[in-house]
N, C-alpha and C. Protein backbone atom coordinates (compact mmCIF):
# COMPACT_ATOMS: atom_id res chain seq x y z
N UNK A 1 -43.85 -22.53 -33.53
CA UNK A 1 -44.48 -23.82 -33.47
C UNK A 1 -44.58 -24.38 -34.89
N UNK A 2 -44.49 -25.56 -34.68
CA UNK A 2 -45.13 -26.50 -36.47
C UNK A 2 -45.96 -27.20 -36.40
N UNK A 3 -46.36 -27.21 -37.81
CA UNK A 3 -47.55 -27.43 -37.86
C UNK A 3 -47.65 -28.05 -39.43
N UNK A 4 -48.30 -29.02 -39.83
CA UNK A 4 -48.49 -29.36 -41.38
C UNK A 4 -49.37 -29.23 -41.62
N UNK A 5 -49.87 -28.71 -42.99
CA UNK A 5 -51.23 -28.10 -43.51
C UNK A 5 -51.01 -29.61 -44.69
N UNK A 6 -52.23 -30.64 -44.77
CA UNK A 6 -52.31 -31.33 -45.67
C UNK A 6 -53.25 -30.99 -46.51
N UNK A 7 -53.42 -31.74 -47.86
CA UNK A 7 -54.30 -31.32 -48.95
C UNK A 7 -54.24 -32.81 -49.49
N UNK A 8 -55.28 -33.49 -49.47
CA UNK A 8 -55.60 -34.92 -49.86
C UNK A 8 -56.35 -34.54 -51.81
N UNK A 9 -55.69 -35.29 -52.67
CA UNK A 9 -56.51 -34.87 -53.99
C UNK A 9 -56.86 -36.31 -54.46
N UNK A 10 -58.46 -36.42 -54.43
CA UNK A 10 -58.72 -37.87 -55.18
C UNK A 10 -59.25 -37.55 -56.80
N UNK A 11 -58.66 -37.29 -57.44
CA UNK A 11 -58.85 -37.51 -59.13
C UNK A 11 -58.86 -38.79 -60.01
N UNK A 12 -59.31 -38.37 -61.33
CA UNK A 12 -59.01 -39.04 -62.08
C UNK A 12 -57.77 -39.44 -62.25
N UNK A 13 -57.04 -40.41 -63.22
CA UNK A 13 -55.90 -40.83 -63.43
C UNK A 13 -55.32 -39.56 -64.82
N UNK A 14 -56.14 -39.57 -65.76
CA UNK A 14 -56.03 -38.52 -67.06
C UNK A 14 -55.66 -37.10 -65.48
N UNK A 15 -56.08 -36.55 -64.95
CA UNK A 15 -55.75 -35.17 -64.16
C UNK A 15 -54.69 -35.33 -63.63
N UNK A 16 -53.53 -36.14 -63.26
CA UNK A 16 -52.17 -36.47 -62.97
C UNK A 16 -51.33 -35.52 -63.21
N UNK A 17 -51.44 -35.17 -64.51
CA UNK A 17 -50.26 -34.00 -65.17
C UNK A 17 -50.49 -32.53 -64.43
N UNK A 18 -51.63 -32.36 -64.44
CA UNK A 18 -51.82 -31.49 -63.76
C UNK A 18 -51.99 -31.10 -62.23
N UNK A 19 -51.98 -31.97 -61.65
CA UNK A 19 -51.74 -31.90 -60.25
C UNK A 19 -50.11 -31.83 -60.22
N UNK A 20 -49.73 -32.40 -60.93
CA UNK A 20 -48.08 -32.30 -60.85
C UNK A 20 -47.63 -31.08 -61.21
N UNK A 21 -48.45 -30.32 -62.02
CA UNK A 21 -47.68 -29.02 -62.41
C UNK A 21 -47.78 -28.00 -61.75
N UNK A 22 -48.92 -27.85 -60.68
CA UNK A 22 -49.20 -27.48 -59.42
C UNK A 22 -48.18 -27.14 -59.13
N UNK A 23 -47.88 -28.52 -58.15
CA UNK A 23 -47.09 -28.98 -57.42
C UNK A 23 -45.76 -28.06 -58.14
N UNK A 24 -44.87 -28.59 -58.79
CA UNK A 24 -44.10 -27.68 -59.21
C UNK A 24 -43.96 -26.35 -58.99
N UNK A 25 -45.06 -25.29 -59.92
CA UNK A 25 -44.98 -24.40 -59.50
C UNK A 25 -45.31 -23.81 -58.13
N UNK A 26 -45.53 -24.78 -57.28
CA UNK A 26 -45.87 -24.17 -55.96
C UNK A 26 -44.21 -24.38 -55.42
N UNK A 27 -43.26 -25.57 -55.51
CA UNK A 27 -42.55 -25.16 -55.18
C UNK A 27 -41.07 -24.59 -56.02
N UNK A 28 -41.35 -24.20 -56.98
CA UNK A 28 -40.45 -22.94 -57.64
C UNK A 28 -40.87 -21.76 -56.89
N UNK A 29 -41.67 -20.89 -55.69
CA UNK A 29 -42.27 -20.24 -55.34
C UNK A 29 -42.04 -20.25 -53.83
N UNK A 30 -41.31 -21.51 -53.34
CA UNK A 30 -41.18 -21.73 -51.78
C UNK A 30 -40.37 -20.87 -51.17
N UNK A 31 -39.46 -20.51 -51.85
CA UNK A 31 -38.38 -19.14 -51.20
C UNK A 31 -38.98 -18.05 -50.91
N UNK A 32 -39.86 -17.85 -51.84
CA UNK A 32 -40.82 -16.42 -51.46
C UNK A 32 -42.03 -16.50 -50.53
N UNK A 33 -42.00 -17.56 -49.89
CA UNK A 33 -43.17 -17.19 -49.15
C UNK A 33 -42.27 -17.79 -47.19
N UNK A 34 -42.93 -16.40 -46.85
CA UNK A 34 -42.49 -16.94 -45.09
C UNK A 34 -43.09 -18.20 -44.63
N UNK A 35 -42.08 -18.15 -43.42
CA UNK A 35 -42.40 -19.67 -42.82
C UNK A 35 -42.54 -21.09 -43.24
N UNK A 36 -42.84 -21.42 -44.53
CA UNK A 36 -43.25 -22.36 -45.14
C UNK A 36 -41.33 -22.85 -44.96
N UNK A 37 -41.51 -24.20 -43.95
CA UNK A 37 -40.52 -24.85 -44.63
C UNK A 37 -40.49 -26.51 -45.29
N UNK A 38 -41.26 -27.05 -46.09
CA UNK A 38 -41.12 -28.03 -46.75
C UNK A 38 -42.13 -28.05 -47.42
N UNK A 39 -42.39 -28.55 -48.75
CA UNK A 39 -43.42 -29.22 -49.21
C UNK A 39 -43.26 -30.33 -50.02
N UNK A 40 -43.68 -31.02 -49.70
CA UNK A 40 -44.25 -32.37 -50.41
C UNK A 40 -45.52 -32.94 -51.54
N UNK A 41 -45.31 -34.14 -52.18
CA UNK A 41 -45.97 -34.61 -52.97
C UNK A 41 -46.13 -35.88 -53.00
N UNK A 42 -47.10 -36.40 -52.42
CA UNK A 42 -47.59 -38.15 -51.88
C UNK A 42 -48.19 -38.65 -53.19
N UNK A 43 -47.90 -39.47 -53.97
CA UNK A 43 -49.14 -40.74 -54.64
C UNK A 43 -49.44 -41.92 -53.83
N UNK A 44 -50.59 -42.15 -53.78
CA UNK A 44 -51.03 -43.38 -53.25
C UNK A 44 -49.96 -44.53 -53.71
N UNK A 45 -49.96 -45.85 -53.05
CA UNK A 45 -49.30 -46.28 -53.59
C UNK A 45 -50.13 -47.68 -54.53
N UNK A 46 -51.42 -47.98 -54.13
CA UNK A 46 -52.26 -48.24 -54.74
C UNK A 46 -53.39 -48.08 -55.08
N UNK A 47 -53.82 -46.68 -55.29
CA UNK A 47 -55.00 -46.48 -55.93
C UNK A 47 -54.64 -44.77 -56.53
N UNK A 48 -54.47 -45.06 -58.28
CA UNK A 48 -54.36 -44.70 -59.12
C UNK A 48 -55.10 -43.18 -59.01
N UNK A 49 -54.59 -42.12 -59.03
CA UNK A 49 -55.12 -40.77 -58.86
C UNK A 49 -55.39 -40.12 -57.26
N UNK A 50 -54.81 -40.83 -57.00
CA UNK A 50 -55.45 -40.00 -55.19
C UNK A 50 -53.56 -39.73 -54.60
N UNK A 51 -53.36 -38.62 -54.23
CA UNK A 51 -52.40 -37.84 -53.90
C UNK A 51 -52.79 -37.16 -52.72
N UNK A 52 -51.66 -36.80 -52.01
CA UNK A 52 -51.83 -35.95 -50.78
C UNK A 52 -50.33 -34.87 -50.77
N UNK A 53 -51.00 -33.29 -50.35
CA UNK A 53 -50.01 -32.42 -50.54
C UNK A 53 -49.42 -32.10 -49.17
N UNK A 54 -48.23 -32.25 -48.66
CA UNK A 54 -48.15 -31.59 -47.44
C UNK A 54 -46.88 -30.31 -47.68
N UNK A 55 -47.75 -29.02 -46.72
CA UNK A 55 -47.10 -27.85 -46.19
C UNK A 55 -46.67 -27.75 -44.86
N UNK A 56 -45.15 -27.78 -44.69
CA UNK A 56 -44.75 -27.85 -43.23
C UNK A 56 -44.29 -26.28 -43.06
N UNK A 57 -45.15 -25.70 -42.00
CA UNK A 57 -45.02 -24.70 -41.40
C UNK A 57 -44.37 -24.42 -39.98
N UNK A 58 -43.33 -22.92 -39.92
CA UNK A 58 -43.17 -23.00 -38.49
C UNK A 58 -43.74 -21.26 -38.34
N UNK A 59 -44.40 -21.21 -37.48
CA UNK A 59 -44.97 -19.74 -37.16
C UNK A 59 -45.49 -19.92 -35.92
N UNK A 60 -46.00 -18.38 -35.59
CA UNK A 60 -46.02 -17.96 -33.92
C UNK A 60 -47.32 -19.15 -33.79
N UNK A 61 -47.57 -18.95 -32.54
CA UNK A 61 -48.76 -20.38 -31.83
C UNK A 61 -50.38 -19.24 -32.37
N UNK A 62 -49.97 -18.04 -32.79
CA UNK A 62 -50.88 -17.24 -32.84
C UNK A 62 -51.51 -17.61 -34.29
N UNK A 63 -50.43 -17.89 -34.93
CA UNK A 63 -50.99 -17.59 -36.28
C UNK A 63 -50.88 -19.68 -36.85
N UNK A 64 -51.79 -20.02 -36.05
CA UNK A 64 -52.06 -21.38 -36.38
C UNK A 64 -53.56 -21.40 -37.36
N UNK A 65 -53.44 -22.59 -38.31
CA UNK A 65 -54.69 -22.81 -38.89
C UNK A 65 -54.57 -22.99 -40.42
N UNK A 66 -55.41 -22.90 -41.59
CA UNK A 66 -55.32 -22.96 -42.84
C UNK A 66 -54.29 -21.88 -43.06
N UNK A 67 -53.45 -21.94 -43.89
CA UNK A 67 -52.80 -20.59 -44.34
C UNK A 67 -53.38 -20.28 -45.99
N UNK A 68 -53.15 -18.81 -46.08
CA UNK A 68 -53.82 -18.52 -47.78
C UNK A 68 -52.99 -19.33 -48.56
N UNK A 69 -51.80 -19.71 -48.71
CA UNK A 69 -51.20 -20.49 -49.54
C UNK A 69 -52.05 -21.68 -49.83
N UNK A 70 -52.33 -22.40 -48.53
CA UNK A 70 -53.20 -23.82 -48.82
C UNK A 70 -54.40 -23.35 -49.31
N UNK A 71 -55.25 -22.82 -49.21
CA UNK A 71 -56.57 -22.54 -49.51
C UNK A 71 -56.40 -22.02 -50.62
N UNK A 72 -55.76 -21.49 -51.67
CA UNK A 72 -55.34 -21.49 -52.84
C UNK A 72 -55.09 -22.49 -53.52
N UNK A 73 -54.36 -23.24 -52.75
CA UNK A 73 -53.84 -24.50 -53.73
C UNK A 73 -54.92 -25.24 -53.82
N UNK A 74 -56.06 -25.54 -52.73
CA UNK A 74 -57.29 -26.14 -52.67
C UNK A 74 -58.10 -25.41 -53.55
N UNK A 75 -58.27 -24.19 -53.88
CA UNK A 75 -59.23 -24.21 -54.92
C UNK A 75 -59.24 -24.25 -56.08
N UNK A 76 -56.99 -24.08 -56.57
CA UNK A 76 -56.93 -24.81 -57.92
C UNK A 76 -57.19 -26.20 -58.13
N UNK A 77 -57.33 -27.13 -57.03
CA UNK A 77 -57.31 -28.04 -57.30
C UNK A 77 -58.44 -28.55 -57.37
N UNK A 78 -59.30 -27.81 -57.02
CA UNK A 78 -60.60 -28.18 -57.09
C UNK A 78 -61.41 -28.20 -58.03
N UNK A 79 -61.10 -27.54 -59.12
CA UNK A 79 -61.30 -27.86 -60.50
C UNK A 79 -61.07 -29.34 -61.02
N UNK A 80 -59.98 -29.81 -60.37
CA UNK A 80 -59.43 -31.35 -60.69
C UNK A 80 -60.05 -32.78 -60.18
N UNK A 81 -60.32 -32.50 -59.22
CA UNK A 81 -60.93 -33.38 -58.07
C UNK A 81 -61.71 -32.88 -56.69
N UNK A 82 -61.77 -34.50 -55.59
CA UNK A 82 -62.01 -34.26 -54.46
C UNK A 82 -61.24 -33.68 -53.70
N UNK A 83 -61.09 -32.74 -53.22
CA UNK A 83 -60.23 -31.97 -51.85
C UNK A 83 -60.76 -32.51 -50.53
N UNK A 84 -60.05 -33.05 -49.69
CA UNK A 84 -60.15 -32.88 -47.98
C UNK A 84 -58.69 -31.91 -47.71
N UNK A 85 -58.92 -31.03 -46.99
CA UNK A 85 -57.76 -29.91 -46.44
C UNK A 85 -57.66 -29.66 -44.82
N UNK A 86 -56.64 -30.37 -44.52
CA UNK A 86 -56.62 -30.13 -42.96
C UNK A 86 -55.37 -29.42 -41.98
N UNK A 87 -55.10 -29.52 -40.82
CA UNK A 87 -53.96 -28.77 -39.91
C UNK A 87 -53.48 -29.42 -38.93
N UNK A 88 -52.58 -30.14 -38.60
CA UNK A 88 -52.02 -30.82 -37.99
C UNK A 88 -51.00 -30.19 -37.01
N UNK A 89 -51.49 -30.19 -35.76
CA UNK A 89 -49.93 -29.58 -35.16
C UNK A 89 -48.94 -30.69 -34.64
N UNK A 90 -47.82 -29.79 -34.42
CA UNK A 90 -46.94 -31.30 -33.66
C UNK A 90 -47.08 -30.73 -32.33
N UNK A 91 -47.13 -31.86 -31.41
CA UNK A 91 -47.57 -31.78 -30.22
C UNK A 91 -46.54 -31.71 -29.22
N UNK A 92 -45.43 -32.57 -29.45
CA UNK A 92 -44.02 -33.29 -28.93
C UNK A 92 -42.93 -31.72 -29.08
């Protein structure tokens, strides 16, 4: 089944660089981790510092929900800003 794990980041504008470098190294790192197949990197398109991360997952219907990857990335980022972190399945 799939499923997208999002990660919404509302920061400052100065914390930019570093949400980006995240990002990066999270995906120099995508080969090594199961199931994970895509990730992404959203900027608002008008309001300056607010980003959204998405993890597209495919795994058993068993193993639905936050994965440790996201909840990692949420608590580096949480040093940076606001976090909302959620799970989306596809339904279709």
């Amino acid at each position: 089944m799939r499923f997208i794990e999002t990660i919404q980041l509302r920061t400052s504008c100065t914390k930019y660089d570093q949400a980006e470098w995240i990002l990066r190294e999270l995906q120099k790192n995508k080969e090594k981790t199961d199931s994970l197949v895509d990730i992404g990197f959203l900027r608002h398109a008008e309001i300056p510092g607010e980003f959204t991360i998405y993890l597209v997952w495919e795994k058993d219907r068993n193993d639905l929900g936050s994965s440790r990857q996201g909840l990692c990335l949420c608590g580096l980022l949480n040093d940076i800003g606001l976090i909302s972190h959620s799970v989306w399945i596809d339904i279709i």
